[in-house]
N, C-alpha and C. Protein backbone atom coordinates (compact mmCIF):
# COMPACT_ATOMS: atom_id res chain seq x y z
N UNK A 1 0.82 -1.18 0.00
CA UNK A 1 0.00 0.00 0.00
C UNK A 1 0.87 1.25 0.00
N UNK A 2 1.99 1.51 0.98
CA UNK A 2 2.82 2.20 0.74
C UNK A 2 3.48 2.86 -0.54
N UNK A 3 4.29 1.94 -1.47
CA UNK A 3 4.66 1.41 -2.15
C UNK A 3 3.96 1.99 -3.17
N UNK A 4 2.21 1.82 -3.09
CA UNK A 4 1.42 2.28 -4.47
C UNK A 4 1.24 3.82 -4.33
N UNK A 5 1.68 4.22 -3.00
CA UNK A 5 1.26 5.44 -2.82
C UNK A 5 2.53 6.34 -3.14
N UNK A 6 3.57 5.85 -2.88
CA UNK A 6 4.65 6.65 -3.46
C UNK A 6 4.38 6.67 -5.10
N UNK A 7 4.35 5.50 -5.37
CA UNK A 7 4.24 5.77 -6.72
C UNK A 7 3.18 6.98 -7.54
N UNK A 8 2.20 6.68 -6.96
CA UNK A 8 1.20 7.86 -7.38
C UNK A 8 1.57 9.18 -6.79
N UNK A 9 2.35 8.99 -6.22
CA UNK A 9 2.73 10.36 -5.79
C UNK A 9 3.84 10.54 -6.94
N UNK A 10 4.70 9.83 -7.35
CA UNK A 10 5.56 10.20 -8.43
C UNK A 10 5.45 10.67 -9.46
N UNK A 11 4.52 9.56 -9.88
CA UNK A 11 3.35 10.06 -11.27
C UNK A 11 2.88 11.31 -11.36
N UNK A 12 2.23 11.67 -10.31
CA UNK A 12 1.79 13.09 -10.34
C UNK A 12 2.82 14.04 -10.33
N UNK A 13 3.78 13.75 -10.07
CA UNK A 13 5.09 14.89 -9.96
C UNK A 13 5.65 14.86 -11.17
N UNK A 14 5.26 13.70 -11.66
CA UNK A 14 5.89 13.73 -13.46
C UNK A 14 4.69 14.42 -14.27
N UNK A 15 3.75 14.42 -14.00
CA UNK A 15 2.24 14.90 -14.73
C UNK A 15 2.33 16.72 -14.88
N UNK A 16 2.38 17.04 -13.19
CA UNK A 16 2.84 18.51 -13.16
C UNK A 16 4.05 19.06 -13.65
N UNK A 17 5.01 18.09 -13.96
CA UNK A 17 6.03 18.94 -14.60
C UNK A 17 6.25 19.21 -15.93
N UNK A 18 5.45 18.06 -16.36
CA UNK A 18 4.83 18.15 -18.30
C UNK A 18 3.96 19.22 -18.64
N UNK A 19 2.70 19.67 -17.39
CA UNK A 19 1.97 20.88 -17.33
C UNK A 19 2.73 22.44 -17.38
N UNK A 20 3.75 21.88 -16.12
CA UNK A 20 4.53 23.40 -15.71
C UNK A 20 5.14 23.49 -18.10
N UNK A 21 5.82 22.19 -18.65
CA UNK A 21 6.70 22.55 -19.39
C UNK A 21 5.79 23.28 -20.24
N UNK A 22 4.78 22.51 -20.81
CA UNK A 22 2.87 22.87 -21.71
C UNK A 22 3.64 21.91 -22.23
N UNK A 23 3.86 20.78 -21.76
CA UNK A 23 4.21 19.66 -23.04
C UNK A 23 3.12 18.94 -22.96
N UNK A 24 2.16 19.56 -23.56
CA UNK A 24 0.50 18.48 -23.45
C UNK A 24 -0.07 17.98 -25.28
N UNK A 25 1.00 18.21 -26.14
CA UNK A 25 0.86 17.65 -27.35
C UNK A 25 1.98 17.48 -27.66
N UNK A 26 1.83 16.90 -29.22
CA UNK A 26 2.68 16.30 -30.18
C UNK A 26 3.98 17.32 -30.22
N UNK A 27 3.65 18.70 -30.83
CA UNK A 27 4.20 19.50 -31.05
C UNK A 27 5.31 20.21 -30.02
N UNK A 28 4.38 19.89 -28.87
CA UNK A 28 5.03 20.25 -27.78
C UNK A 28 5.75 19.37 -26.45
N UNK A 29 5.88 18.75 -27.41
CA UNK A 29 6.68 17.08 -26.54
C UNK A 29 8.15 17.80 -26.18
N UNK A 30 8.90 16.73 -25.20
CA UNK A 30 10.05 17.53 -24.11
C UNK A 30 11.00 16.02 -24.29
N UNK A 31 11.72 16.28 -24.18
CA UNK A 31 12.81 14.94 -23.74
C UNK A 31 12.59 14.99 -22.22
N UNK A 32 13.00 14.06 -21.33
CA UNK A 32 13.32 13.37 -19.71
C UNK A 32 14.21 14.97 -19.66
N UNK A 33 15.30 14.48 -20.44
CA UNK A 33 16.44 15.69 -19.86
C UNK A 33 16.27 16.78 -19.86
N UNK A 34 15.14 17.41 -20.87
CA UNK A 34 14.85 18.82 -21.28
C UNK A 34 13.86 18.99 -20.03
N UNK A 35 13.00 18.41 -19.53
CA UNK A 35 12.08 18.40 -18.50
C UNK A 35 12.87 18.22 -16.77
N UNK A 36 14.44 17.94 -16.91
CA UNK A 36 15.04 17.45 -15.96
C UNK A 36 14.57 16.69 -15.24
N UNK A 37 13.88 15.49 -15.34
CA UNK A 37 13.07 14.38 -15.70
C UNK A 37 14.32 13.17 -15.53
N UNK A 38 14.52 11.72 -14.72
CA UNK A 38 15.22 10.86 -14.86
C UNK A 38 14.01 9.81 -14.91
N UNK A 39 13.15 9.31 -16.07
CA UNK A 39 12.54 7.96 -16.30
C UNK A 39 12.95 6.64 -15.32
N UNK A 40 12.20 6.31 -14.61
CA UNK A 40 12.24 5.31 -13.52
C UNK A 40 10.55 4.46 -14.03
N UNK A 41 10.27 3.85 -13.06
CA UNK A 41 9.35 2.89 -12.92
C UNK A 41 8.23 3.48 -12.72
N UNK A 42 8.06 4.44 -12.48
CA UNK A 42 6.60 5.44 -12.39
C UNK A 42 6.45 5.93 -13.55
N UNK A 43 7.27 6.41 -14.28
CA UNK A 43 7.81 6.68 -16.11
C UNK A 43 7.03 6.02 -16.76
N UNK A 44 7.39 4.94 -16.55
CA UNK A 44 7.25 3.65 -17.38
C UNK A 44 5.86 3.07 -17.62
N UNK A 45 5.04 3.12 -16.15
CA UNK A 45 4.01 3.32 -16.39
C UNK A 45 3.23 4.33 -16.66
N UNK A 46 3.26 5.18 -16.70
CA UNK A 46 2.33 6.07 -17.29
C UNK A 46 2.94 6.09 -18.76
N UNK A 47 3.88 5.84 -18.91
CA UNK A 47 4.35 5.29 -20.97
C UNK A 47 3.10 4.12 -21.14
N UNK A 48 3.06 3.13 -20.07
CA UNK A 48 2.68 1.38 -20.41
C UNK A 48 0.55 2.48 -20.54
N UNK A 49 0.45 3.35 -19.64
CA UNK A 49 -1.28 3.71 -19.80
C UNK A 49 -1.65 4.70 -20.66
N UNK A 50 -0.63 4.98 -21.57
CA UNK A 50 -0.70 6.31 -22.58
C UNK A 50 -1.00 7.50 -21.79
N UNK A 51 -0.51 7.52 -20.65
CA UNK A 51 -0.43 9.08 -20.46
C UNK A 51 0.36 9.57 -20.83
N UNK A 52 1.85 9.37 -20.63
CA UNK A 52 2.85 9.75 -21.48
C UNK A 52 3.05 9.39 -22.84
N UNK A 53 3.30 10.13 -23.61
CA UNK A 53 3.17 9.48 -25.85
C UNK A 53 4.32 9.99 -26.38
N UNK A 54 5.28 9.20 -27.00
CA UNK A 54 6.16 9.63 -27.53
C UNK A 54 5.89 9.72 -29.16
N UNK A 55 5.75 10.71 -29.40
CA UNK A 55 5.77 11.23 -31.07
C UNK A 55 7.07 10.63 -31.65
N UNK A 56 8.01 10.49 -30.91
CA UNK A 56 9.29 10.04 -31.71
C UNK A 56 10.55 10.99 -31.32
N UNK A 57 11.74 10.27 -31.39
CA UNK A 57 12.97 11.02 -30.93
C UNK A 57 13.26 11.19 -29.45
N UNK A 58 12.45 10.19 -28.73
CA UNK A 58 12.74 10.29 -26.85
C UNK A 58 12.40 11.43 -26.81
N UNK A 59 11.45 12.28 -27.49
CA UNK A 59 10.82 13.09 -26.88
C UNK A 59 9.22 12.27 -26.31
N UNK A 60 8.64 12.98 -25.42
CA UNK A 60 7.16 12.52 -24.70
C UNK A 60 6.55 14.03 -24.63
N UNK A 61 5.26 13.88 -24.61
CA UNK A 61 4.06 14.54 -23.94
C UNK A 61 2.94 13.95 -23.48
N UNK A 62 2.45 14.78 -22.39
CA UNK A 62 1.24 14.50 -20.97
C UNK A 62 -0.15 14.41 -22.25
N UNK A 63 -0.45 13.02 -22.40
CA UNK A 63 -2.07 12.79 -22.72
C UNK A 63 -2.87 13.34 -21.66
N UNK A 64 -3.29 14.46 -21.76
CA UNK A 64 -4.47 15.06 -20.23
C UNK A 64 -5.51 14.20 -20.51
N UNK A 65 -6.37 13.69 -21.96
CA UNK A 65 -7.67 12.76 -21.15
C UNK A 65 -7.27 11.40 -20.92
N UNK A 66 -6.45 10.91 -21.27
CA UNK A 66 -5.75 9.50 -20.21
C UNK A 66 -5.87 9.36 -18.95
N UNK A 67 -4.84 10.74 -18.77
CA UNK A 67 -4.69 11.07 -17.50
C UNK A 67 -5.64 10.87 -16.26
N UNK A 68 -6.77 11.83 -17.06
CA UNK A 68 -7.79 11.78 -16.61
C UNK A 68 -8.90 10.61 -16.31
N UNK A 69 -8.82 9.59 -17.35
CA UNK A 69 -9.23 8.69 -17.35
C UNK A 69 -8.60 7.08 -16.12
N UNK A 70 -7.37 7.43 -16.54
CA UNK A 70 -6.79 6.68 -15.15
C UNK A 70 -6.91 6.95 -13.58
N UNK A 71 -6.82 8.16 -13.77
CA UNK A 71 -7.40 8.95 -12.53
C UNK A 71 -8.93 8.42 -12.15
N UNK A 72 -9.87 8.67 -13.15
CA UNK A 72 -11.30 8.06 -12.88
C UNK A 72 -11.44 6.74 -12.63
N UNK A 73 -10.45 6.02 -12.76
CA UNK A 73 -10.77 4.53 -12.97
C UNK A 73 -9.89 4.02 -11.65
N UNK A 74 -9.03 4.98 -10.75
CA UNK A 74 -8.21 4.62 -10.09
C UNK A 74 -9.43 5.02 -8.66
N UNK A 75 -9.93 5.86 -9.12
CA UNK A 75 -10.99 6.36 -7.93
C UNK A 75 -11.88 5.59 -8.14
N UNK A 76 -12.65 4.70 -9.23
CA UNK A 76 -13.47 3.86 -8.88
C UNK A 76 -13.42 2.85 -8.10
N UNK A 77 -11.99 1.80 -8.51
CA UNK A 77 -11.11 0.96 -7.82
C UNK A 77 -11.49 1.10 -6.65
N UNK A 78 -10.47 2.56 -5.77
CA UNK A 78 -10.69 2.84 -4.27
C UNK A 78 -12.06 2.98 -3.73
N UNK A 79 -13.26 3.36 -4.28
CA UNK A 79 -14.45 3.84 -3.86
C UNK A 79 -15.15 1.86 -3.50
N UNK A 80 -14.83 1.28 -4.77
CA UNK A 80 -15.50 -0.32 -4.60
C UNK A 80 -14.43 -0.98 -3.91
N UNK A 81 -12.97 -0.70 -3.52
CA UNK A 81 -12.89 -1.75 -2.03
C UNK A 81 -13.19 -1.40 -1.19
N UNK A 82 -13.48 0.35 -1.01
CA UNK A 82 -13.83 1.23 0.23
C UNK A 82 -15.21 0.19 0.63
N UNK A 83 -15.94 0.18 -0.51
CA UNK A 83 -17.30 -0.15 -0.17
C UNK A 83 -17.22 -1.58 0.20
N UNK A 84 -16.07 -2.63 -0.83
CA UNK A 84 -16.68 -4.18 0.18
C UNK A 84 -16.03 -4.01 1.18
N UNK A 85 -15.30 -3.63 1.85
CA UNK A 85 -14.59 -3.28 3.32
C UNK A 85 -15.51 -3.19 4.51
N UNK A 86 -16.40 -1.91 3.93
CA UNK A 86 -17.69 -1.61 4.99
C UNK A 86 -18.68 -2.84 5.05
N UNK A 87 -19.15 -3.63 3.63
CA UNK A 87 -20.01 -4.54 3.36
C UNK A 87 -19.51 -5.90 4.40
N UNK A 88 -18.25 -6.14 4.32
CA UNK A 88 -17.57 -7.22 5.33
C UNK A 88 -17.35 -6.71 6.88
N UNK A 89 -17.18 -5.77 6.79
CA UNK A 89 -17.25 -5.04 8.42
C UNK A 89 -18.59 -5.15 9.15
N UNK A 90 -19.33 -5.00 7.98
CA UNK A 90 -21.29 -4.51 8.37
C UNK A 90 -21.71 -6.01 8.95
N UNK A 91 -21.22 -7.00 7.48
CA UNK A 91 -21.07 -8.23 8.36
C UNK A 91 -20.67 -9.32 9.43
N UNK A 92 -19.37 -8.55 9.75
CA UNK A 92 -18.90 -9.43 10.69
C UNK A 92 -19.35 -8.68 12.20
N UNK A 93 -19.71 -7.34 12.29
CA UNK A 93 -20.28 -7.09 13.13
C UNK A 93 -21.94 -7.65 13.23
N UNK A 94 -22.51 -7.45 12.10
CA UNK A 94 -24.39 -8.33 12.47
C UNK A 94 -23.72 -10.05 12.70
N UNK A 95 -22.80 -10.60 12.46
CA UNK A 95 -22.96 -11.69 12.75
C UNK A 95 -22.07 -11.78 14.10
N UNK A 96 -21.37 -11.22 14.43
CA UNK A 96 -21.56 -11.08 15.61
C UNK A 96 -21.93 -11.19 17.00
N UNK A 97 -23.32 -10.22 16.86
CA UNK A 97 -24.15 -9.09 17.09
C UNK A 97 -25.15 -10.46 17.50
N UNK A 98 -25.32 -11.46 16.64
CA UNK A 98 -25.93 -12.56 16.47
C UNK A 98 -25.93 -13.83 17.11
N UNK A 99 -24.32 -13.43 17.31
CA UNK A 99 -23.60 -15.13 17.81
C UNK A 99 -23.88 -14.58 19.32
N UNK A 100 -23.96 -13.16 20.15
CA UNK A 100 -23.94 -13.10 21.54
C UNK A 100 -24.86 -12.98 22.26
């Protein structure tokens, strides 16, 4: 859990710095180095979910509705274990509640 949370914290630090560059298209794609940017494993994935797109030449730019879309799909994720969490909690307390 840790672990996923650094990472999303990385990601986002790579997301805002493609914003700070306006590297949010083709035209306006950045190299790692031009962005002072070192590609690691948080890189990599957002390369592997098309948020990051390389037009060509190790240059990249920030896909914003990807982005966005991973983002939505990462909050659904958390919202439905949030919810069977409570659903198994709800239960093990009524059964419980039952057994005493």
């Amino acid at each position: 859990m840790v672990i996923t949370a650094v990472m999303m914290h990385r990601q986002r630090a790579l997301v805002r710095a493609f914003e700070r560059a306006g590297a949010t298209s083709a035209t306006q794609a950045r190299s790692a180095e031009q962005l002072g940017l070192k590609p690691g494993m948080a890189w990599h994935q957002l390369v592997g979910h098309a948020v990051l797109r390389c037009p060509g030449e190790g240059r990249y730019f920030l896909d914003q509705a990807n982005w966005q879309r991973l983002r939505r799909r990462r909050r659904i994720i958390a919202f439905a274990v949030i919810g069977g969490l409570l659903v198994l909690l709800a239960l093990i307390v009524l059964l419980t509640a039952r057994a005493a």
